[in-house]
Every structure is written in structure tokens, then in C-alpha cells.
PDB file of N, CA and C in Angstrom:
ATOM      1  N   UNK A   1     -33.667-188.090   9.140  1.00  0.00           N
ATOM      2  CA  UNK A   1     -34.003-188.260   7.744  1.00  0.00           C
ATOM      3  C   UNK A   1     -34.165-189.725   7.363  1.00  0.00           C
ATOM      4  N   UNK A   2     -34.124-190.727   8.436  1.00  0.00           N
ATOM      5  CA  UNK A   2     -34.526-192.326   7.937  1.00  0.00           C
ATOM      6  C   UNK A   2     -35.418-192.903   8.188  1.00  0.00           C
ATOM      7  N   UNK A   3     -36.243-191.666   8.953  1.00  0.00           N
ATOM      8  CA  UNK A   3     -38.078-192.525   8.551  1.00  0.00           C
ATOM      9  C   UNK A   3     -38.441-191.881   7.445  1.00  0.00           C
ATOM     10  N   UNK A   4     -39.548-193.097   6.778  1.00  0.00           N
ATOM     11  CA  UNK A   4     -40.377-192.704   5.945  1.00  0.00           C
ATOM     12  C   UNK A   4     -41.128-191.298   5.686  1.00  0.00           C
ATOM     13  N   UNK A   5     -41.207-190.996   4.565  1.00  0.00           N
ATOM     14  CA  UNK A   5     -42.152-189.724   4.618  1.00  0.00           C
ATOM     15  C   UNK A   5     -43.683-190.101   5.188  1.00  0.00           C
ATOM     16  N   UNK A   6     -44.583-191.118   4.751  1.00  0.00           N
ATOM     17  CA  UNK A   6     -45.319-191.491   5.033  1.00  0.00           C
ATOM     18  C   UNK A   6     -45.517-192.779   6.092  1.00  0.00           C
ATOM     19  N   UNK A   7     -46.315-192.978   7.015  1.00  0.00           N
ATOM     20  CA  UNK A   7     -45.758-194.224   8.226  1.00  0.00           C
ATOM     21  C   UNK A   7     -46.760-194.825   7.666  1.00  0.00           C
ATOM     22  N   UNK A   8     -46.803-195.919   7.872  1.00  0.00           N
ATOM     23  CA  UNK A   8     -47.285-197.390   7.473  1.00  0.00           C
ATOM     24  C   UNK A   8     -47.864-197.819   8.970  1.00  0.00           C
ATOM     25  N   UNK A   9     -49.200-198.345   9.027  1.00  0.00           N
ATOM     26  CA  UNK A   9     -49.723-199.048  10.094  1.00  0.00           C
ATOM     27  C   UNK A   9     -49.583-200.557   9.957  1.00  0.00           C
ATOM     28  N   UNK A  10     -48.435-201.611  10.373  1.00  0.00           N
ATOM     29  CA  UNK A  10     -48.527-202.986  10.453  1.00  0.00           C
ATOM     30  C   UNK A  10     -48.400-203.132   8.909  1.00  0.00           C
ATOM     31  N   UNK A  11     -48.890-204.118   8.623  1.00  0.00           N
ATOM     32  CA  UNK A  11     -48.434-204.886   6.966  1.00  0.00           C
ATOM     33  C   UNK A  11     -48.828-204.446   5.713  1.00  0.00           C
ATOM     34  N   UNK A  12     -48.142-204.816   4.912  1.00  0.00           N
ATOM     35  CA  UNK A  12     -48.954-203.623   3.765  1.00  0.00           C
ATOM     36  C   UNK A  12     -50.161-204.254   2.901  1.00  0.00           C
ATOM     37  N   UNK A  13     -51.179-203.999   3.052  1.00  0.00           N
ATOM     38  CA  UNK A  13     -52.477-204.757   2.343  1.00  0.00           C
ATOM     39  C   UNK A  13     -52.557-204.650   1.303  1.00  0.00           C
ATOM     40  N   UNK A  14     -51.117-204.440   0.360  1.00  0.00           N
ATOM     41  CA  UNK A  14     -51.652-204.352  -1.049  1.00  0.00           C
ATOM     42  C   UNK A  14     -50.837-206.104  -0.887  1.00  0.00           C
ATOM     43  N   UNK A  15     -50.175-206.344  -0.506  1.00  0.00           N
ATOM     44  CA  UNK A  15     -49.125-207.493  -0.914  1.00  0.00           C
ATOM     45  C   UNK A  15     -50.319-208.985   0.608  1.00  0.00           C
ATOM     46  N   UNK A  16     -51.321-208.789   0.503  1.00  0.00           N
ATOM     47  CA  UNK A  16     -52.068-209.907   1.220  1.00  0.00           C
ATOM     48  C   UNK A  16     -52.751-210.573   0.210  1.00  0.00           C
ATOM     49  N   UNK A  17     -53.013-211.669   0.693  1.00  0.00           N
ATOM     50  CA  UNK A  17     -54.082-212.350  -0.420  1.00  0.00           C
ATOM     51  C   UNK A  17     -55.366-211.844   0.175  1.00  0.00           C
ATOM     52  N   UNK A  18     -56.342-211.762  -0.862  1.00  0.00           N
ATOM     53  CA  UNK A  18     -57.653-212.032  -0.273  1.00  0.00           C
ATOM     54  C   UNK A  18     -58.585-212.726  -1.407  1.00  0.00           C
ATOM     55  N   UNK A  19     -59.847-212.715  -0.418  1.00  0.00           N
ATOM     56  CA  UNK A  19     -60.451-213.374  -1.700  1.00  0.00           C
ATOM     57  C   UNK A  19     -62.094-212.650  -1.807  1.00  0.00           C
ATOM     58  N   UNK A  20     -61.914-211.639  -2.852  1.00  0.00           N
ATOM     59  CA  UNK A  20     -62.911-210.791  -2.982  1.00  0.00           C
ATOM     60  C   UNK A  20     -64.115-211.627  -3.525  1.00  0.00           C
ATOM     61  N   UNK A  21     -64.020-212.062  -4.331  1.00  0.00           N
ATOM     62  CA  UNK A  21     -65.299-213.410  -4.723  1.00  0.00           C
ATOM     63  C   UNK A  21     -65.412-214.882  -4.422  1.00  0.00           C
ATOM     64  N   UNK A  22     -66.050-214.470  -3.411  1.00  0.00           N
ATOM     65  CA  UNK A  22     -66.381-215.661  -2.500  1.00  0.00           C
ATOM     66  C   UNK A  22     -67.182-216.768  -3.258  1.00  0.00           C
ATOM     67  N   UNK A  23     -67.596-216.213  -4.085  1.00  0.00           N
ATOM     68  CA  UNK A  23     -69.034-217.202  -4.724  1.00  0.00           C
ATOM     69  C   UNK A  23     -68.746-217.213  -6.304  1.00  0.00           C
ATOM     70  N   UNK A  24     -67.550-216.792  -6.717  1.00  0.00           N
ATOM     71  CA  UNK A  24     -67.232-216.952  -8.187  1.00  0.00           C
ATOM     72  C   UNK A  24     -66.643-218.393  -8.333  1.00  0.00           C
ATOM     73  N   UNK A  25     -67.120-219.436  -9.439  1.00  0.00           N
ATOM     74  CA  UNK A  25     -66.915-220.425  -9.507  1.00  0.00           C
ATOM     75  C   UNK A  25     -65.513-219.875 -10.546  1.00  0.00           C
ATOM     76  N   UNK A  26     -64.316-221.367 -10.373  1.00  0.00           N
ATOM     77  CA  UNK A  26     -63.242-221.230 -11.000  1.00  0.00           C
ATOM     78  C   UNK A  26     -63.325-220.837 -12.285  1.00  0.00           C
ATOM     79  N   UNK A  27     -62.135-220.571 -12.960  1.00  0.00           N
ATOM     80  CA  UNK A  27     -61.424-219.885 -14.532  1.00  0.00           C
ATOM     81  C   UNK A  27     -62.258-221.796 -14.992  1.00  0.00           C
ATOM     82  N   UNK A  28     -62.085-221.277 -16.062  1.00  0.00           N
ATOM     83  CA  UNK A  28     -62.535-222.208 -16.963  1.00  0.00           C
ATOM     84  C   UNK A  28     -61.522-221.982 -18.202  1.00  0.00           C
ATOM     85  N   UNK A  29     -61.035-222.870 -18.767  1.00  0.00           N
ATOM     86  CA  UNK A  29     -59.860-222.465 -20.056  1.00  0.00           C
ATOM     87  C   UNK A  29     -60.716-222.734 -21.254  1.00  0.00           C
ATOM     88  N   UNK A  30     -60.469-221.834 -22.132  1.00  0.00           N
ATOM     89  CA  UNK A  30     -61.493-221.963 -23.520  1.00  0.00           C
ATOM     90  C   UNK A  30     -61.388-222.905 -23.963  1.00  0.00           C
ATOM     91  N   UNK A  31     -62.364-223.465 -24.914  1.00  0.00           N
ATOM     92  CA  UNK A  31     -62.331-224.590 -25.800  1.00  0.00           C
ATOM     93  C   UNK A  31     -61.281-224.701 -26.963  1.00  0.00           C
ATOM     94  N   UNK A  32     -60.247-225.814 -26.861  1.00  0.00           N
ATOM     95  CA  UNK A  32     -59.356-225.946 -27.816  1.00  0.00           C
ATOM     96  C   UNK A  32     -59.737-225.309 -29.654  1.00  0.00           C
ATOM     97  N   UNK A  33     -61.084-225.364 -29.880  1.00  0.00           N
ATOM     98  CA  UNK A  33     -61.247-224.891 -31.414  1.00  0.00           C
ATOM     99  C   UNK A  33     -61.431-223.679 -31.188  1.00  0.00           C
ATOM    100  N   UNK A  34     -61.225-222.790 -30.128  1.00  0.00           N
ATOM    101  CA  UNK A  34     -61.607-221.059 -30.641  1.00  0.00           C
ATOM    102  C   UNK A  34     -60.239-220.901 -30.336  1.00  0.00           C
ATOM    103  N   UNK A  35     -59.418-221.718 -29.140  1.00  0.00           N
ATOM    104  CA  UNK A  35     -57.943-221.254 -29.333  1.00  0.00           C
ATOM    105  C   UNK A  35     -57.296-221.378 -30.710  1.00  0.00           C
ATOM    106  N   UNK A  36     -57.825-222.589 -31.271  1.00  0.00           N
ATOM    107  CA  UNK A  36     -57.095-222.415 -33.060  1.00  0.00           C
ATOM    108  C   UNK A  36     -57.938-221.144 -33.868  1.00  0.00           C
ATOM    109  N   UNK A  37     -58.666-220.752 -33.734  1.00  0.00           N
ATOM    110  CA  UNK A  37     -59.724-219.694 -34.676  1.00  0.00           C
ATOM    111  C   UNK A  37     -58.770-218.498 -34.445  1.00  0.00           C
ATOM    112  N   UNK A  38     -58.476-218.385 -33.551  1.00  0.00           N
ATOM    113  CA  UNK A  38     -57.483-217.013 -32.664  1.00  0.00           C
ATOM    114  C   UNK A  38     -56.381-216.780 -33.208  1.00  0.00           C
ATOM    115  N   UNK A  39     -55.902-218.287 -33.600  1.00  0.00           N
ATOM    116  CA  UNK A  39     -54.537-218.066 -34.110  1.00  0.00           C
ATOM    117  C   UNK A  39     -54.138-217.665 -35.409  1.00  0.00           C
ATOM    118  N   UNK A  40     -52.677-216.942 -35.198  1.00  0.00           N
ATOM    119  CA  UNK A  40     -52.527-216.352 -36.537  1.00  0.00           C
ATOM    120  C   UNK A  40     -51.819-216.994 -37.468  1.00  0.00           C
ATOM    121  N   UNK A  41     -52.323-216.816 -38.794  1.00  0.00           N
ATOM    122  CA  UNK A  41     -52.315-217.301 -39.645  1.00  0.00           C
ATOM    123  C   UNK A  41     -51.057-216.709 -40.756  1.00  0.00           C
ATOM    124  N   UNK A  42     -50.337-217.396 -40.944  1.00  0.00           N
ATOM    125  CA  UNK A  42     -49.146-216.640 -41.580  1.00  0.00           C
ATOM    126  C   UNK A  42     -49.524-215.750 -43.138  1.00  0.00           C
ATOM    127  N   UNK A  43     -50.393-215.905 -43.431  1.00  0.00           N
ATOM    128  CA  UNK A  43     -50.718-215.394 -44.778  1.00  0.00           C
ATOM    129  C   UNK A  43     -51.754-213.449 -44.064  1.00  0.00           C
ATOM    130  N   UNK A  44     -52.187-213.839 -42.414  1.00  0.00           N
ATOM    131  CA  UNK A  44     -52.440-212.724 -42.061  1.00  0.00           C
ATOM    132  C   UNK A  44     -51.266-211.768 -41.528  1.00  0.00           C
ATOM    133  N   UNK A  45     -50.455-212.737 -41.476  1.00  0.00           N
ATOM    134  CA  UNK A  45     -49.467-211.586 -40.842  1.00  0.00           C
ATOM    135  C   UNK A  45     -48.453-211.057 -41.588  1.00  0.00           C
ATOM    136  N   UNK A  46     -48.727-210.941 -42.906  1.00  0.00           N
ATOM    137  CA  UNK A  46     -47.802-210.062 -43.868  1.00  0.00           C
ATOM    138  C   UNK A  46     -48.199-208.312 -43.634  1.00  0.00           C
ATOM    139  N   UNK A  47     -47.063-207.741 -44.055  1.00  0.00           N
ATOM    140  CA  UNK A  47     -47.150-206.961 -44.086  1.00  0.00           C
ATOM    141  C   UNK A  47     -47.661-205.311 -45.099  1.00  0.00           C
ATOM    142  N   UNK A  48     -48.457-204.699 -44.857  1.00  0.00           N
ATOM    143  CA  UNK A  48     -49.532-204.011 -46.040  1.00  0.00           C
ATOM    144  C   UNK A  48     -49.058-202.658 -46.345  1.00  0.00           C
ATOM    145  N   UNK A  49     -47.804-202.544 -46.139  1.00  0.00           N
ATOM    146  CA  UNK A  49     -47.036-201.600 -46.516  1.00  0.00           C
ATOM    147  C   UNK A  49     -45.813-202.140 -47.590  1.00  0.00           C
ATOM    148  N   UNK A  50     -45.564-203.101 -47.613  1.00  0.00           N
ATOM    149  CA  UNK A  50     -44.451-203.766 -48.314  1.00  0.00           C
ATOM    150  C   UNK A  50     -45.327-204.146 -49.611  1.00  0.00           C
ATOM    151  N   UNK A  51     -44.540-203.430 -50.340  1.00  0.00           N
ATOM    152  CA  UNK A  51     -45.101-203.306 -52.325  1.00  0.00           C
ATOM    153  C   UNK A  51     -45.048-205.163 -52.662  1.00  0.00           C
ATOM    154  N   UNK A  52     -44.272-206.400 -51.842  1.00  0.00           N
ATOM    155  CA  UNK A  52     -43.920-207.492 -52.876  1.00  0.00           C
ATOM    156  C   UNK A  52     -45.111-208.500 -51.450  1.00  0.00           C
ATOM    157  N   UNK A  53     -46.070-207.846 -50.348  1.00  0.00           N
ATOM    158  CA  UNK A  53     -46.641-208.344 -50.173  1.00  0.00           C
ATOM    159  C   UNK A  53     -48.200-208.777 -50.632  1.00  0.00           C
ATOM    160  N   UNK A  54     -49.210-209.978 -50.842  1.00  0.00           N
ATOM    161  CA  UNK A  54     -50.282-210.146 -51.466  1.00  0.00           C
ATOM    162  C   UNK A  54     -51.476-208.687 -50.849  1.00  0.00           C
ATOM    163  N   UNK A  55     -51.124-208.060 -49.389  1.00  0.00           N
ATOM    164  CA  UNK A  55     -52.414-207.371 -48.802  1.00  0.00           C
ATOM    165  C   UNK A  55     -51.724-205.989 -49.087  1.00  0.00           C
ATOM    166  N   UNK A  56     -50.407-205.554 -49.926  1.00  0.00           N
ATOM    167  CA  UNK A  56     -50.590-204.542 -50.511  1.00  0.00           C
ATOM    168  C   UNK A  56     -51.400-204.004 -51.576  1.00  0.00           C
ATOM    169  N   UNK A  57     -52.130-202.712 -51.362  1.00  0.00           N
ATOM    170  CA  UNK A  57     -52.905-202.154 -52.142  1.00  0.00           C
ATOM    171  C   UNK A  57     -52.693-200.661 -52.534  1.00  0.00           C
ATOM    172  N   UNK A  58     -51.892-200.444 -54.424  1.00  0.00           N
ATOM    173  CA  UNK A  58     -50.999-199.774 -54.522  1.00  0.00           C
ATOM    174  C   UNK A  58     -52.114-198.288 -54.964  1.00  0.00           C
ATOM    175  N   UNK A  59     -53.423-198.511 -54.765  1.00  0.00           N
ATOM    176  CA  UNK A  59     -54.423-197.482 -55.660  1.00  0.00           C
ATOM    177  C   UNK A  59     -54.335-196.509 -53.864  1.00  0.00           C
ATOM    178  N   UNK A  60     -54.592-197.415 -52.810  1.00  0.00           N
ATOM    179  CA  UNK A  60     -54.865-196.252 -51.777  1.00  0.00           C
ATOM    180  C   UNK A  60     -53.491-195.312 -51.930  1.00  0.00           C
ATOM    181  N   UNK A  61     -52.519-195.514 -52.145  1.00  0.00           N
ATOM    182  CA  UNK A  61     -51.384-194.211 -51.866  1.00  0.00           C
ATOM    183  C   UNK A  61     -51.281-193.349 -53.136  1.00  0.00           C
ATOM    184  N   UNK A  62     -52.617-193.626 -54.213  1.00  0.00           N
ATOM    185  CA  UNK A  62     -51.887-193.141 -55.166  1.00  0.00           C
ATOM    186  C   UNK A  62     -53.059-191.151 -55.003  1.00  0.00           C
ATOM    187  N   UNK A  63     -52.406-190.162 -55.815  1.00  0.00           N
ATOM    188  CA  UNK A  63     -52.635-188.806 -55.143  1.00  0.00           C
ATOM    189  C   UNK A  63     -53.405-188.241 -55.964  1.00  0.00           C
ATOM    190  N   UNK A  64     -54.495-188.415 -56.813  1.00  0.00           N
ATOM    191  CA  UNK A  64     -55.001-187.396 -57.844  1.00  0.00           C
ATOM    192  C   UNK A  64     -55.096-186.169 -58.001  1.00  0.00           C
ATOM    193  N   UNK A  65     -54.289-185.480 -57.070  1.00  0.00           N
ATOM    194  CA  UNK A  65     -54.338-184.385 -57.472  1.00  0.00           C
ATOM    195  C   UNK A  65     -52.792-183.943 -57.975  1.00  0.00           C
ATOM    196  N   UNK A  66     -51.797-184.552 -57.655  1.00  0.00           N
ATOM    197  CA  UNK A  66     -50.246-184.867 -58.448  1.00  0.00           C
ATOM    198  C   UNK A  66     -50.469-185.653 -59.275  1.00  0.00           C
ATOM    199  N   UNK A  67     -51.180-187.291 -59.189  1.00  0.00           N
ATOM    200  CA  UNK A  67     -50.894-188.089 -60.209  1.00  0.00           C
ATOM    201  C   UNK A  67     -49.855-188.672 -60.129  1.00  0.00           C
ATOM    202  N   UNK A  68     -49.442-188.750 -58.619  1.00  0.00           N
ATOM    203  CA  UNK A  68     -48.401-189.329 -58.236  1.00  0.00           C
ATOM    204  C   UNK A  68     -48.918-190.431 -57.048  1.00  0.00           C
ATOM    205  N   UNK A  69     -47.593-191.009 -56.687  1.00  0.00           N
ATOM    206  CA  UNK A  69     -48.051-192.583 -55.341  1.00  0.00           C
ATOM    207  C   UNK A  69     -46.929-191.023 -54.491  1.00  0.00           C
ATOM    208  N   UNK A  70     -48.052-191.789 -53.388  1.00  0.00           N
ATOM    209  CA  UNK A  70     -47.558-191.406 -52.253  1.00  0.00           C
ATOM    210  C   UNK A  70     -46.632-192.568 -50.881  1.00  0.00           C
ATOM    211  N   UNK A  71     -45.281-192.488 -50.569  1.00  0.00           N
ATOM    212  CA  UNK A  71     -45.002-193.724 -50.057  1.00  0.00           C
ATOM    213  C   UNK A  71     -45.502-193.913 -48.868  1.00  0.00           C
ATOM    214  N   UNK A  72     -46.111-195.055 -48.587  1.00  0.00           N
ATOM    215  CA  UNK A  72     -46.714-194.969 -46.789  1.00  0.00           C
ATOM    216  C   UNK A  72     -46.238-195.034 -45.509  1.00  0.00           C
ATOM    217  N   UNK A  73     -44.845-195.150 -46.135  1.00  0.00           N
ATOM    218  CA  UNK A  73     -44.215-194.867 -44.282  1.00  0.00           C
ATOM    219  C   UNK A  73     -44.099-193.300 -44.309  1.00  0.00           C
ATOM    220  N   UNK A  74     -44.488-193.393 -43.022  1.00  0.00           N
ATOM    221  CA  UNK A  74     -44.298-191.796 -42.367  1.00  0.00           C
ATOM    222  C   UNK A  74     -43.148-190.918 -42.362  1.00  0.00           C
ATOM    223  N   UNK A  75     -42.182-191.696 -42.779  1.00  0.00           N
ATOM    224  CA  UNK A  75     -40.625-190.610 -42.431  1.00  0.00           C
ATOM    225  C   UNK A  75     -41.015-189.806 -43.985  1.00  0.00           C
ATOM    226  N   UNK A  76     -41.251-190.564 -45.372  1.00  0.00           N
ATOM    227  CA  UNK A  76     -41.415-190.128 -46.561  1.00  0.00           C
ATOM    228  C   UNK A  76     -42.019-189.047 -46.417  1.00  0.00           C
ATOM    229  N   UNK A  77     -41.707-188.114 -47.724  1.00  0.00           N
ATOM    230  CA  UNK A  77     -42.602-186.862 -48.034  1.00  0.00           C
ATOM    231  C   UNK A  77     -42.845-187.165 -49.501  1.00  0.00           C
TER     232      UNK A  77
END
């Protein structure tokens, strides 16, 4: 029971290097101004479920057919 279920021929070719693109020229790192464009912006990263944030919007939860708000987290009924 202490061999493998499956036998292995010699080394395991997932753990080799190789080098599948022979002719791909190197990584290139993006240009410093799209890395700032990317970044987030603290006024984007509020949250749009929280009633005392600016990107809450209190008309989508509200229910016309109760005439009631509906709350938007999911545990609520």
C-alpha cells in the first residue's frame, strides 16, 4: 500500500521551466499616468447602500405598489 496509485515516469513536468515563447519580446510595465487613472479614488469607494453616503439613491428602493422603501440588504424583508 506505499506506492502511488498512479507511477510517475522521471520528473514531474509540471514543476520545469520552459519557455513556450521563444519570440515574445519582454513584459513591459504600464505607463505611470494610466496606473494613476486606475486608482481608486476615495469618494468612489463609498458605499451605495449606506443612507449617510453621497452615491446613495433613496427613490430606487422605494415600492409603488406599498408606498413603502424597501431596505437593500438582503437579510431584510
Amino acid at each position: 500500500m506505499d506506492s502511488p496509485a498512479v507511477k510517475t515516469k522521471g520528473e514531474n513536468t509540471w514543476a520545469t521551466k520552459q519557455n513556450l515563447f521563444t519570440d515574445a519580446p519582454p513584459a513591459l510595465a504600464p505607463p505611470i499616468e494610466l496606473l494613476k487613472s486606475l486608482a481608486v479614488k476615495e469618494e468612489d469607494n463609498e458605499n451605495p447602500l449606506d443612507p449617510n453616503s453621497n452615491t446613495f439613491k433613496a427613490h430606487k428602493y422605494y415600492l409603488i405598489h406599498t408606498h413603502k422603501y424597501k431596505c437593500p440588504h438582503k437579510g431584510c424583508t
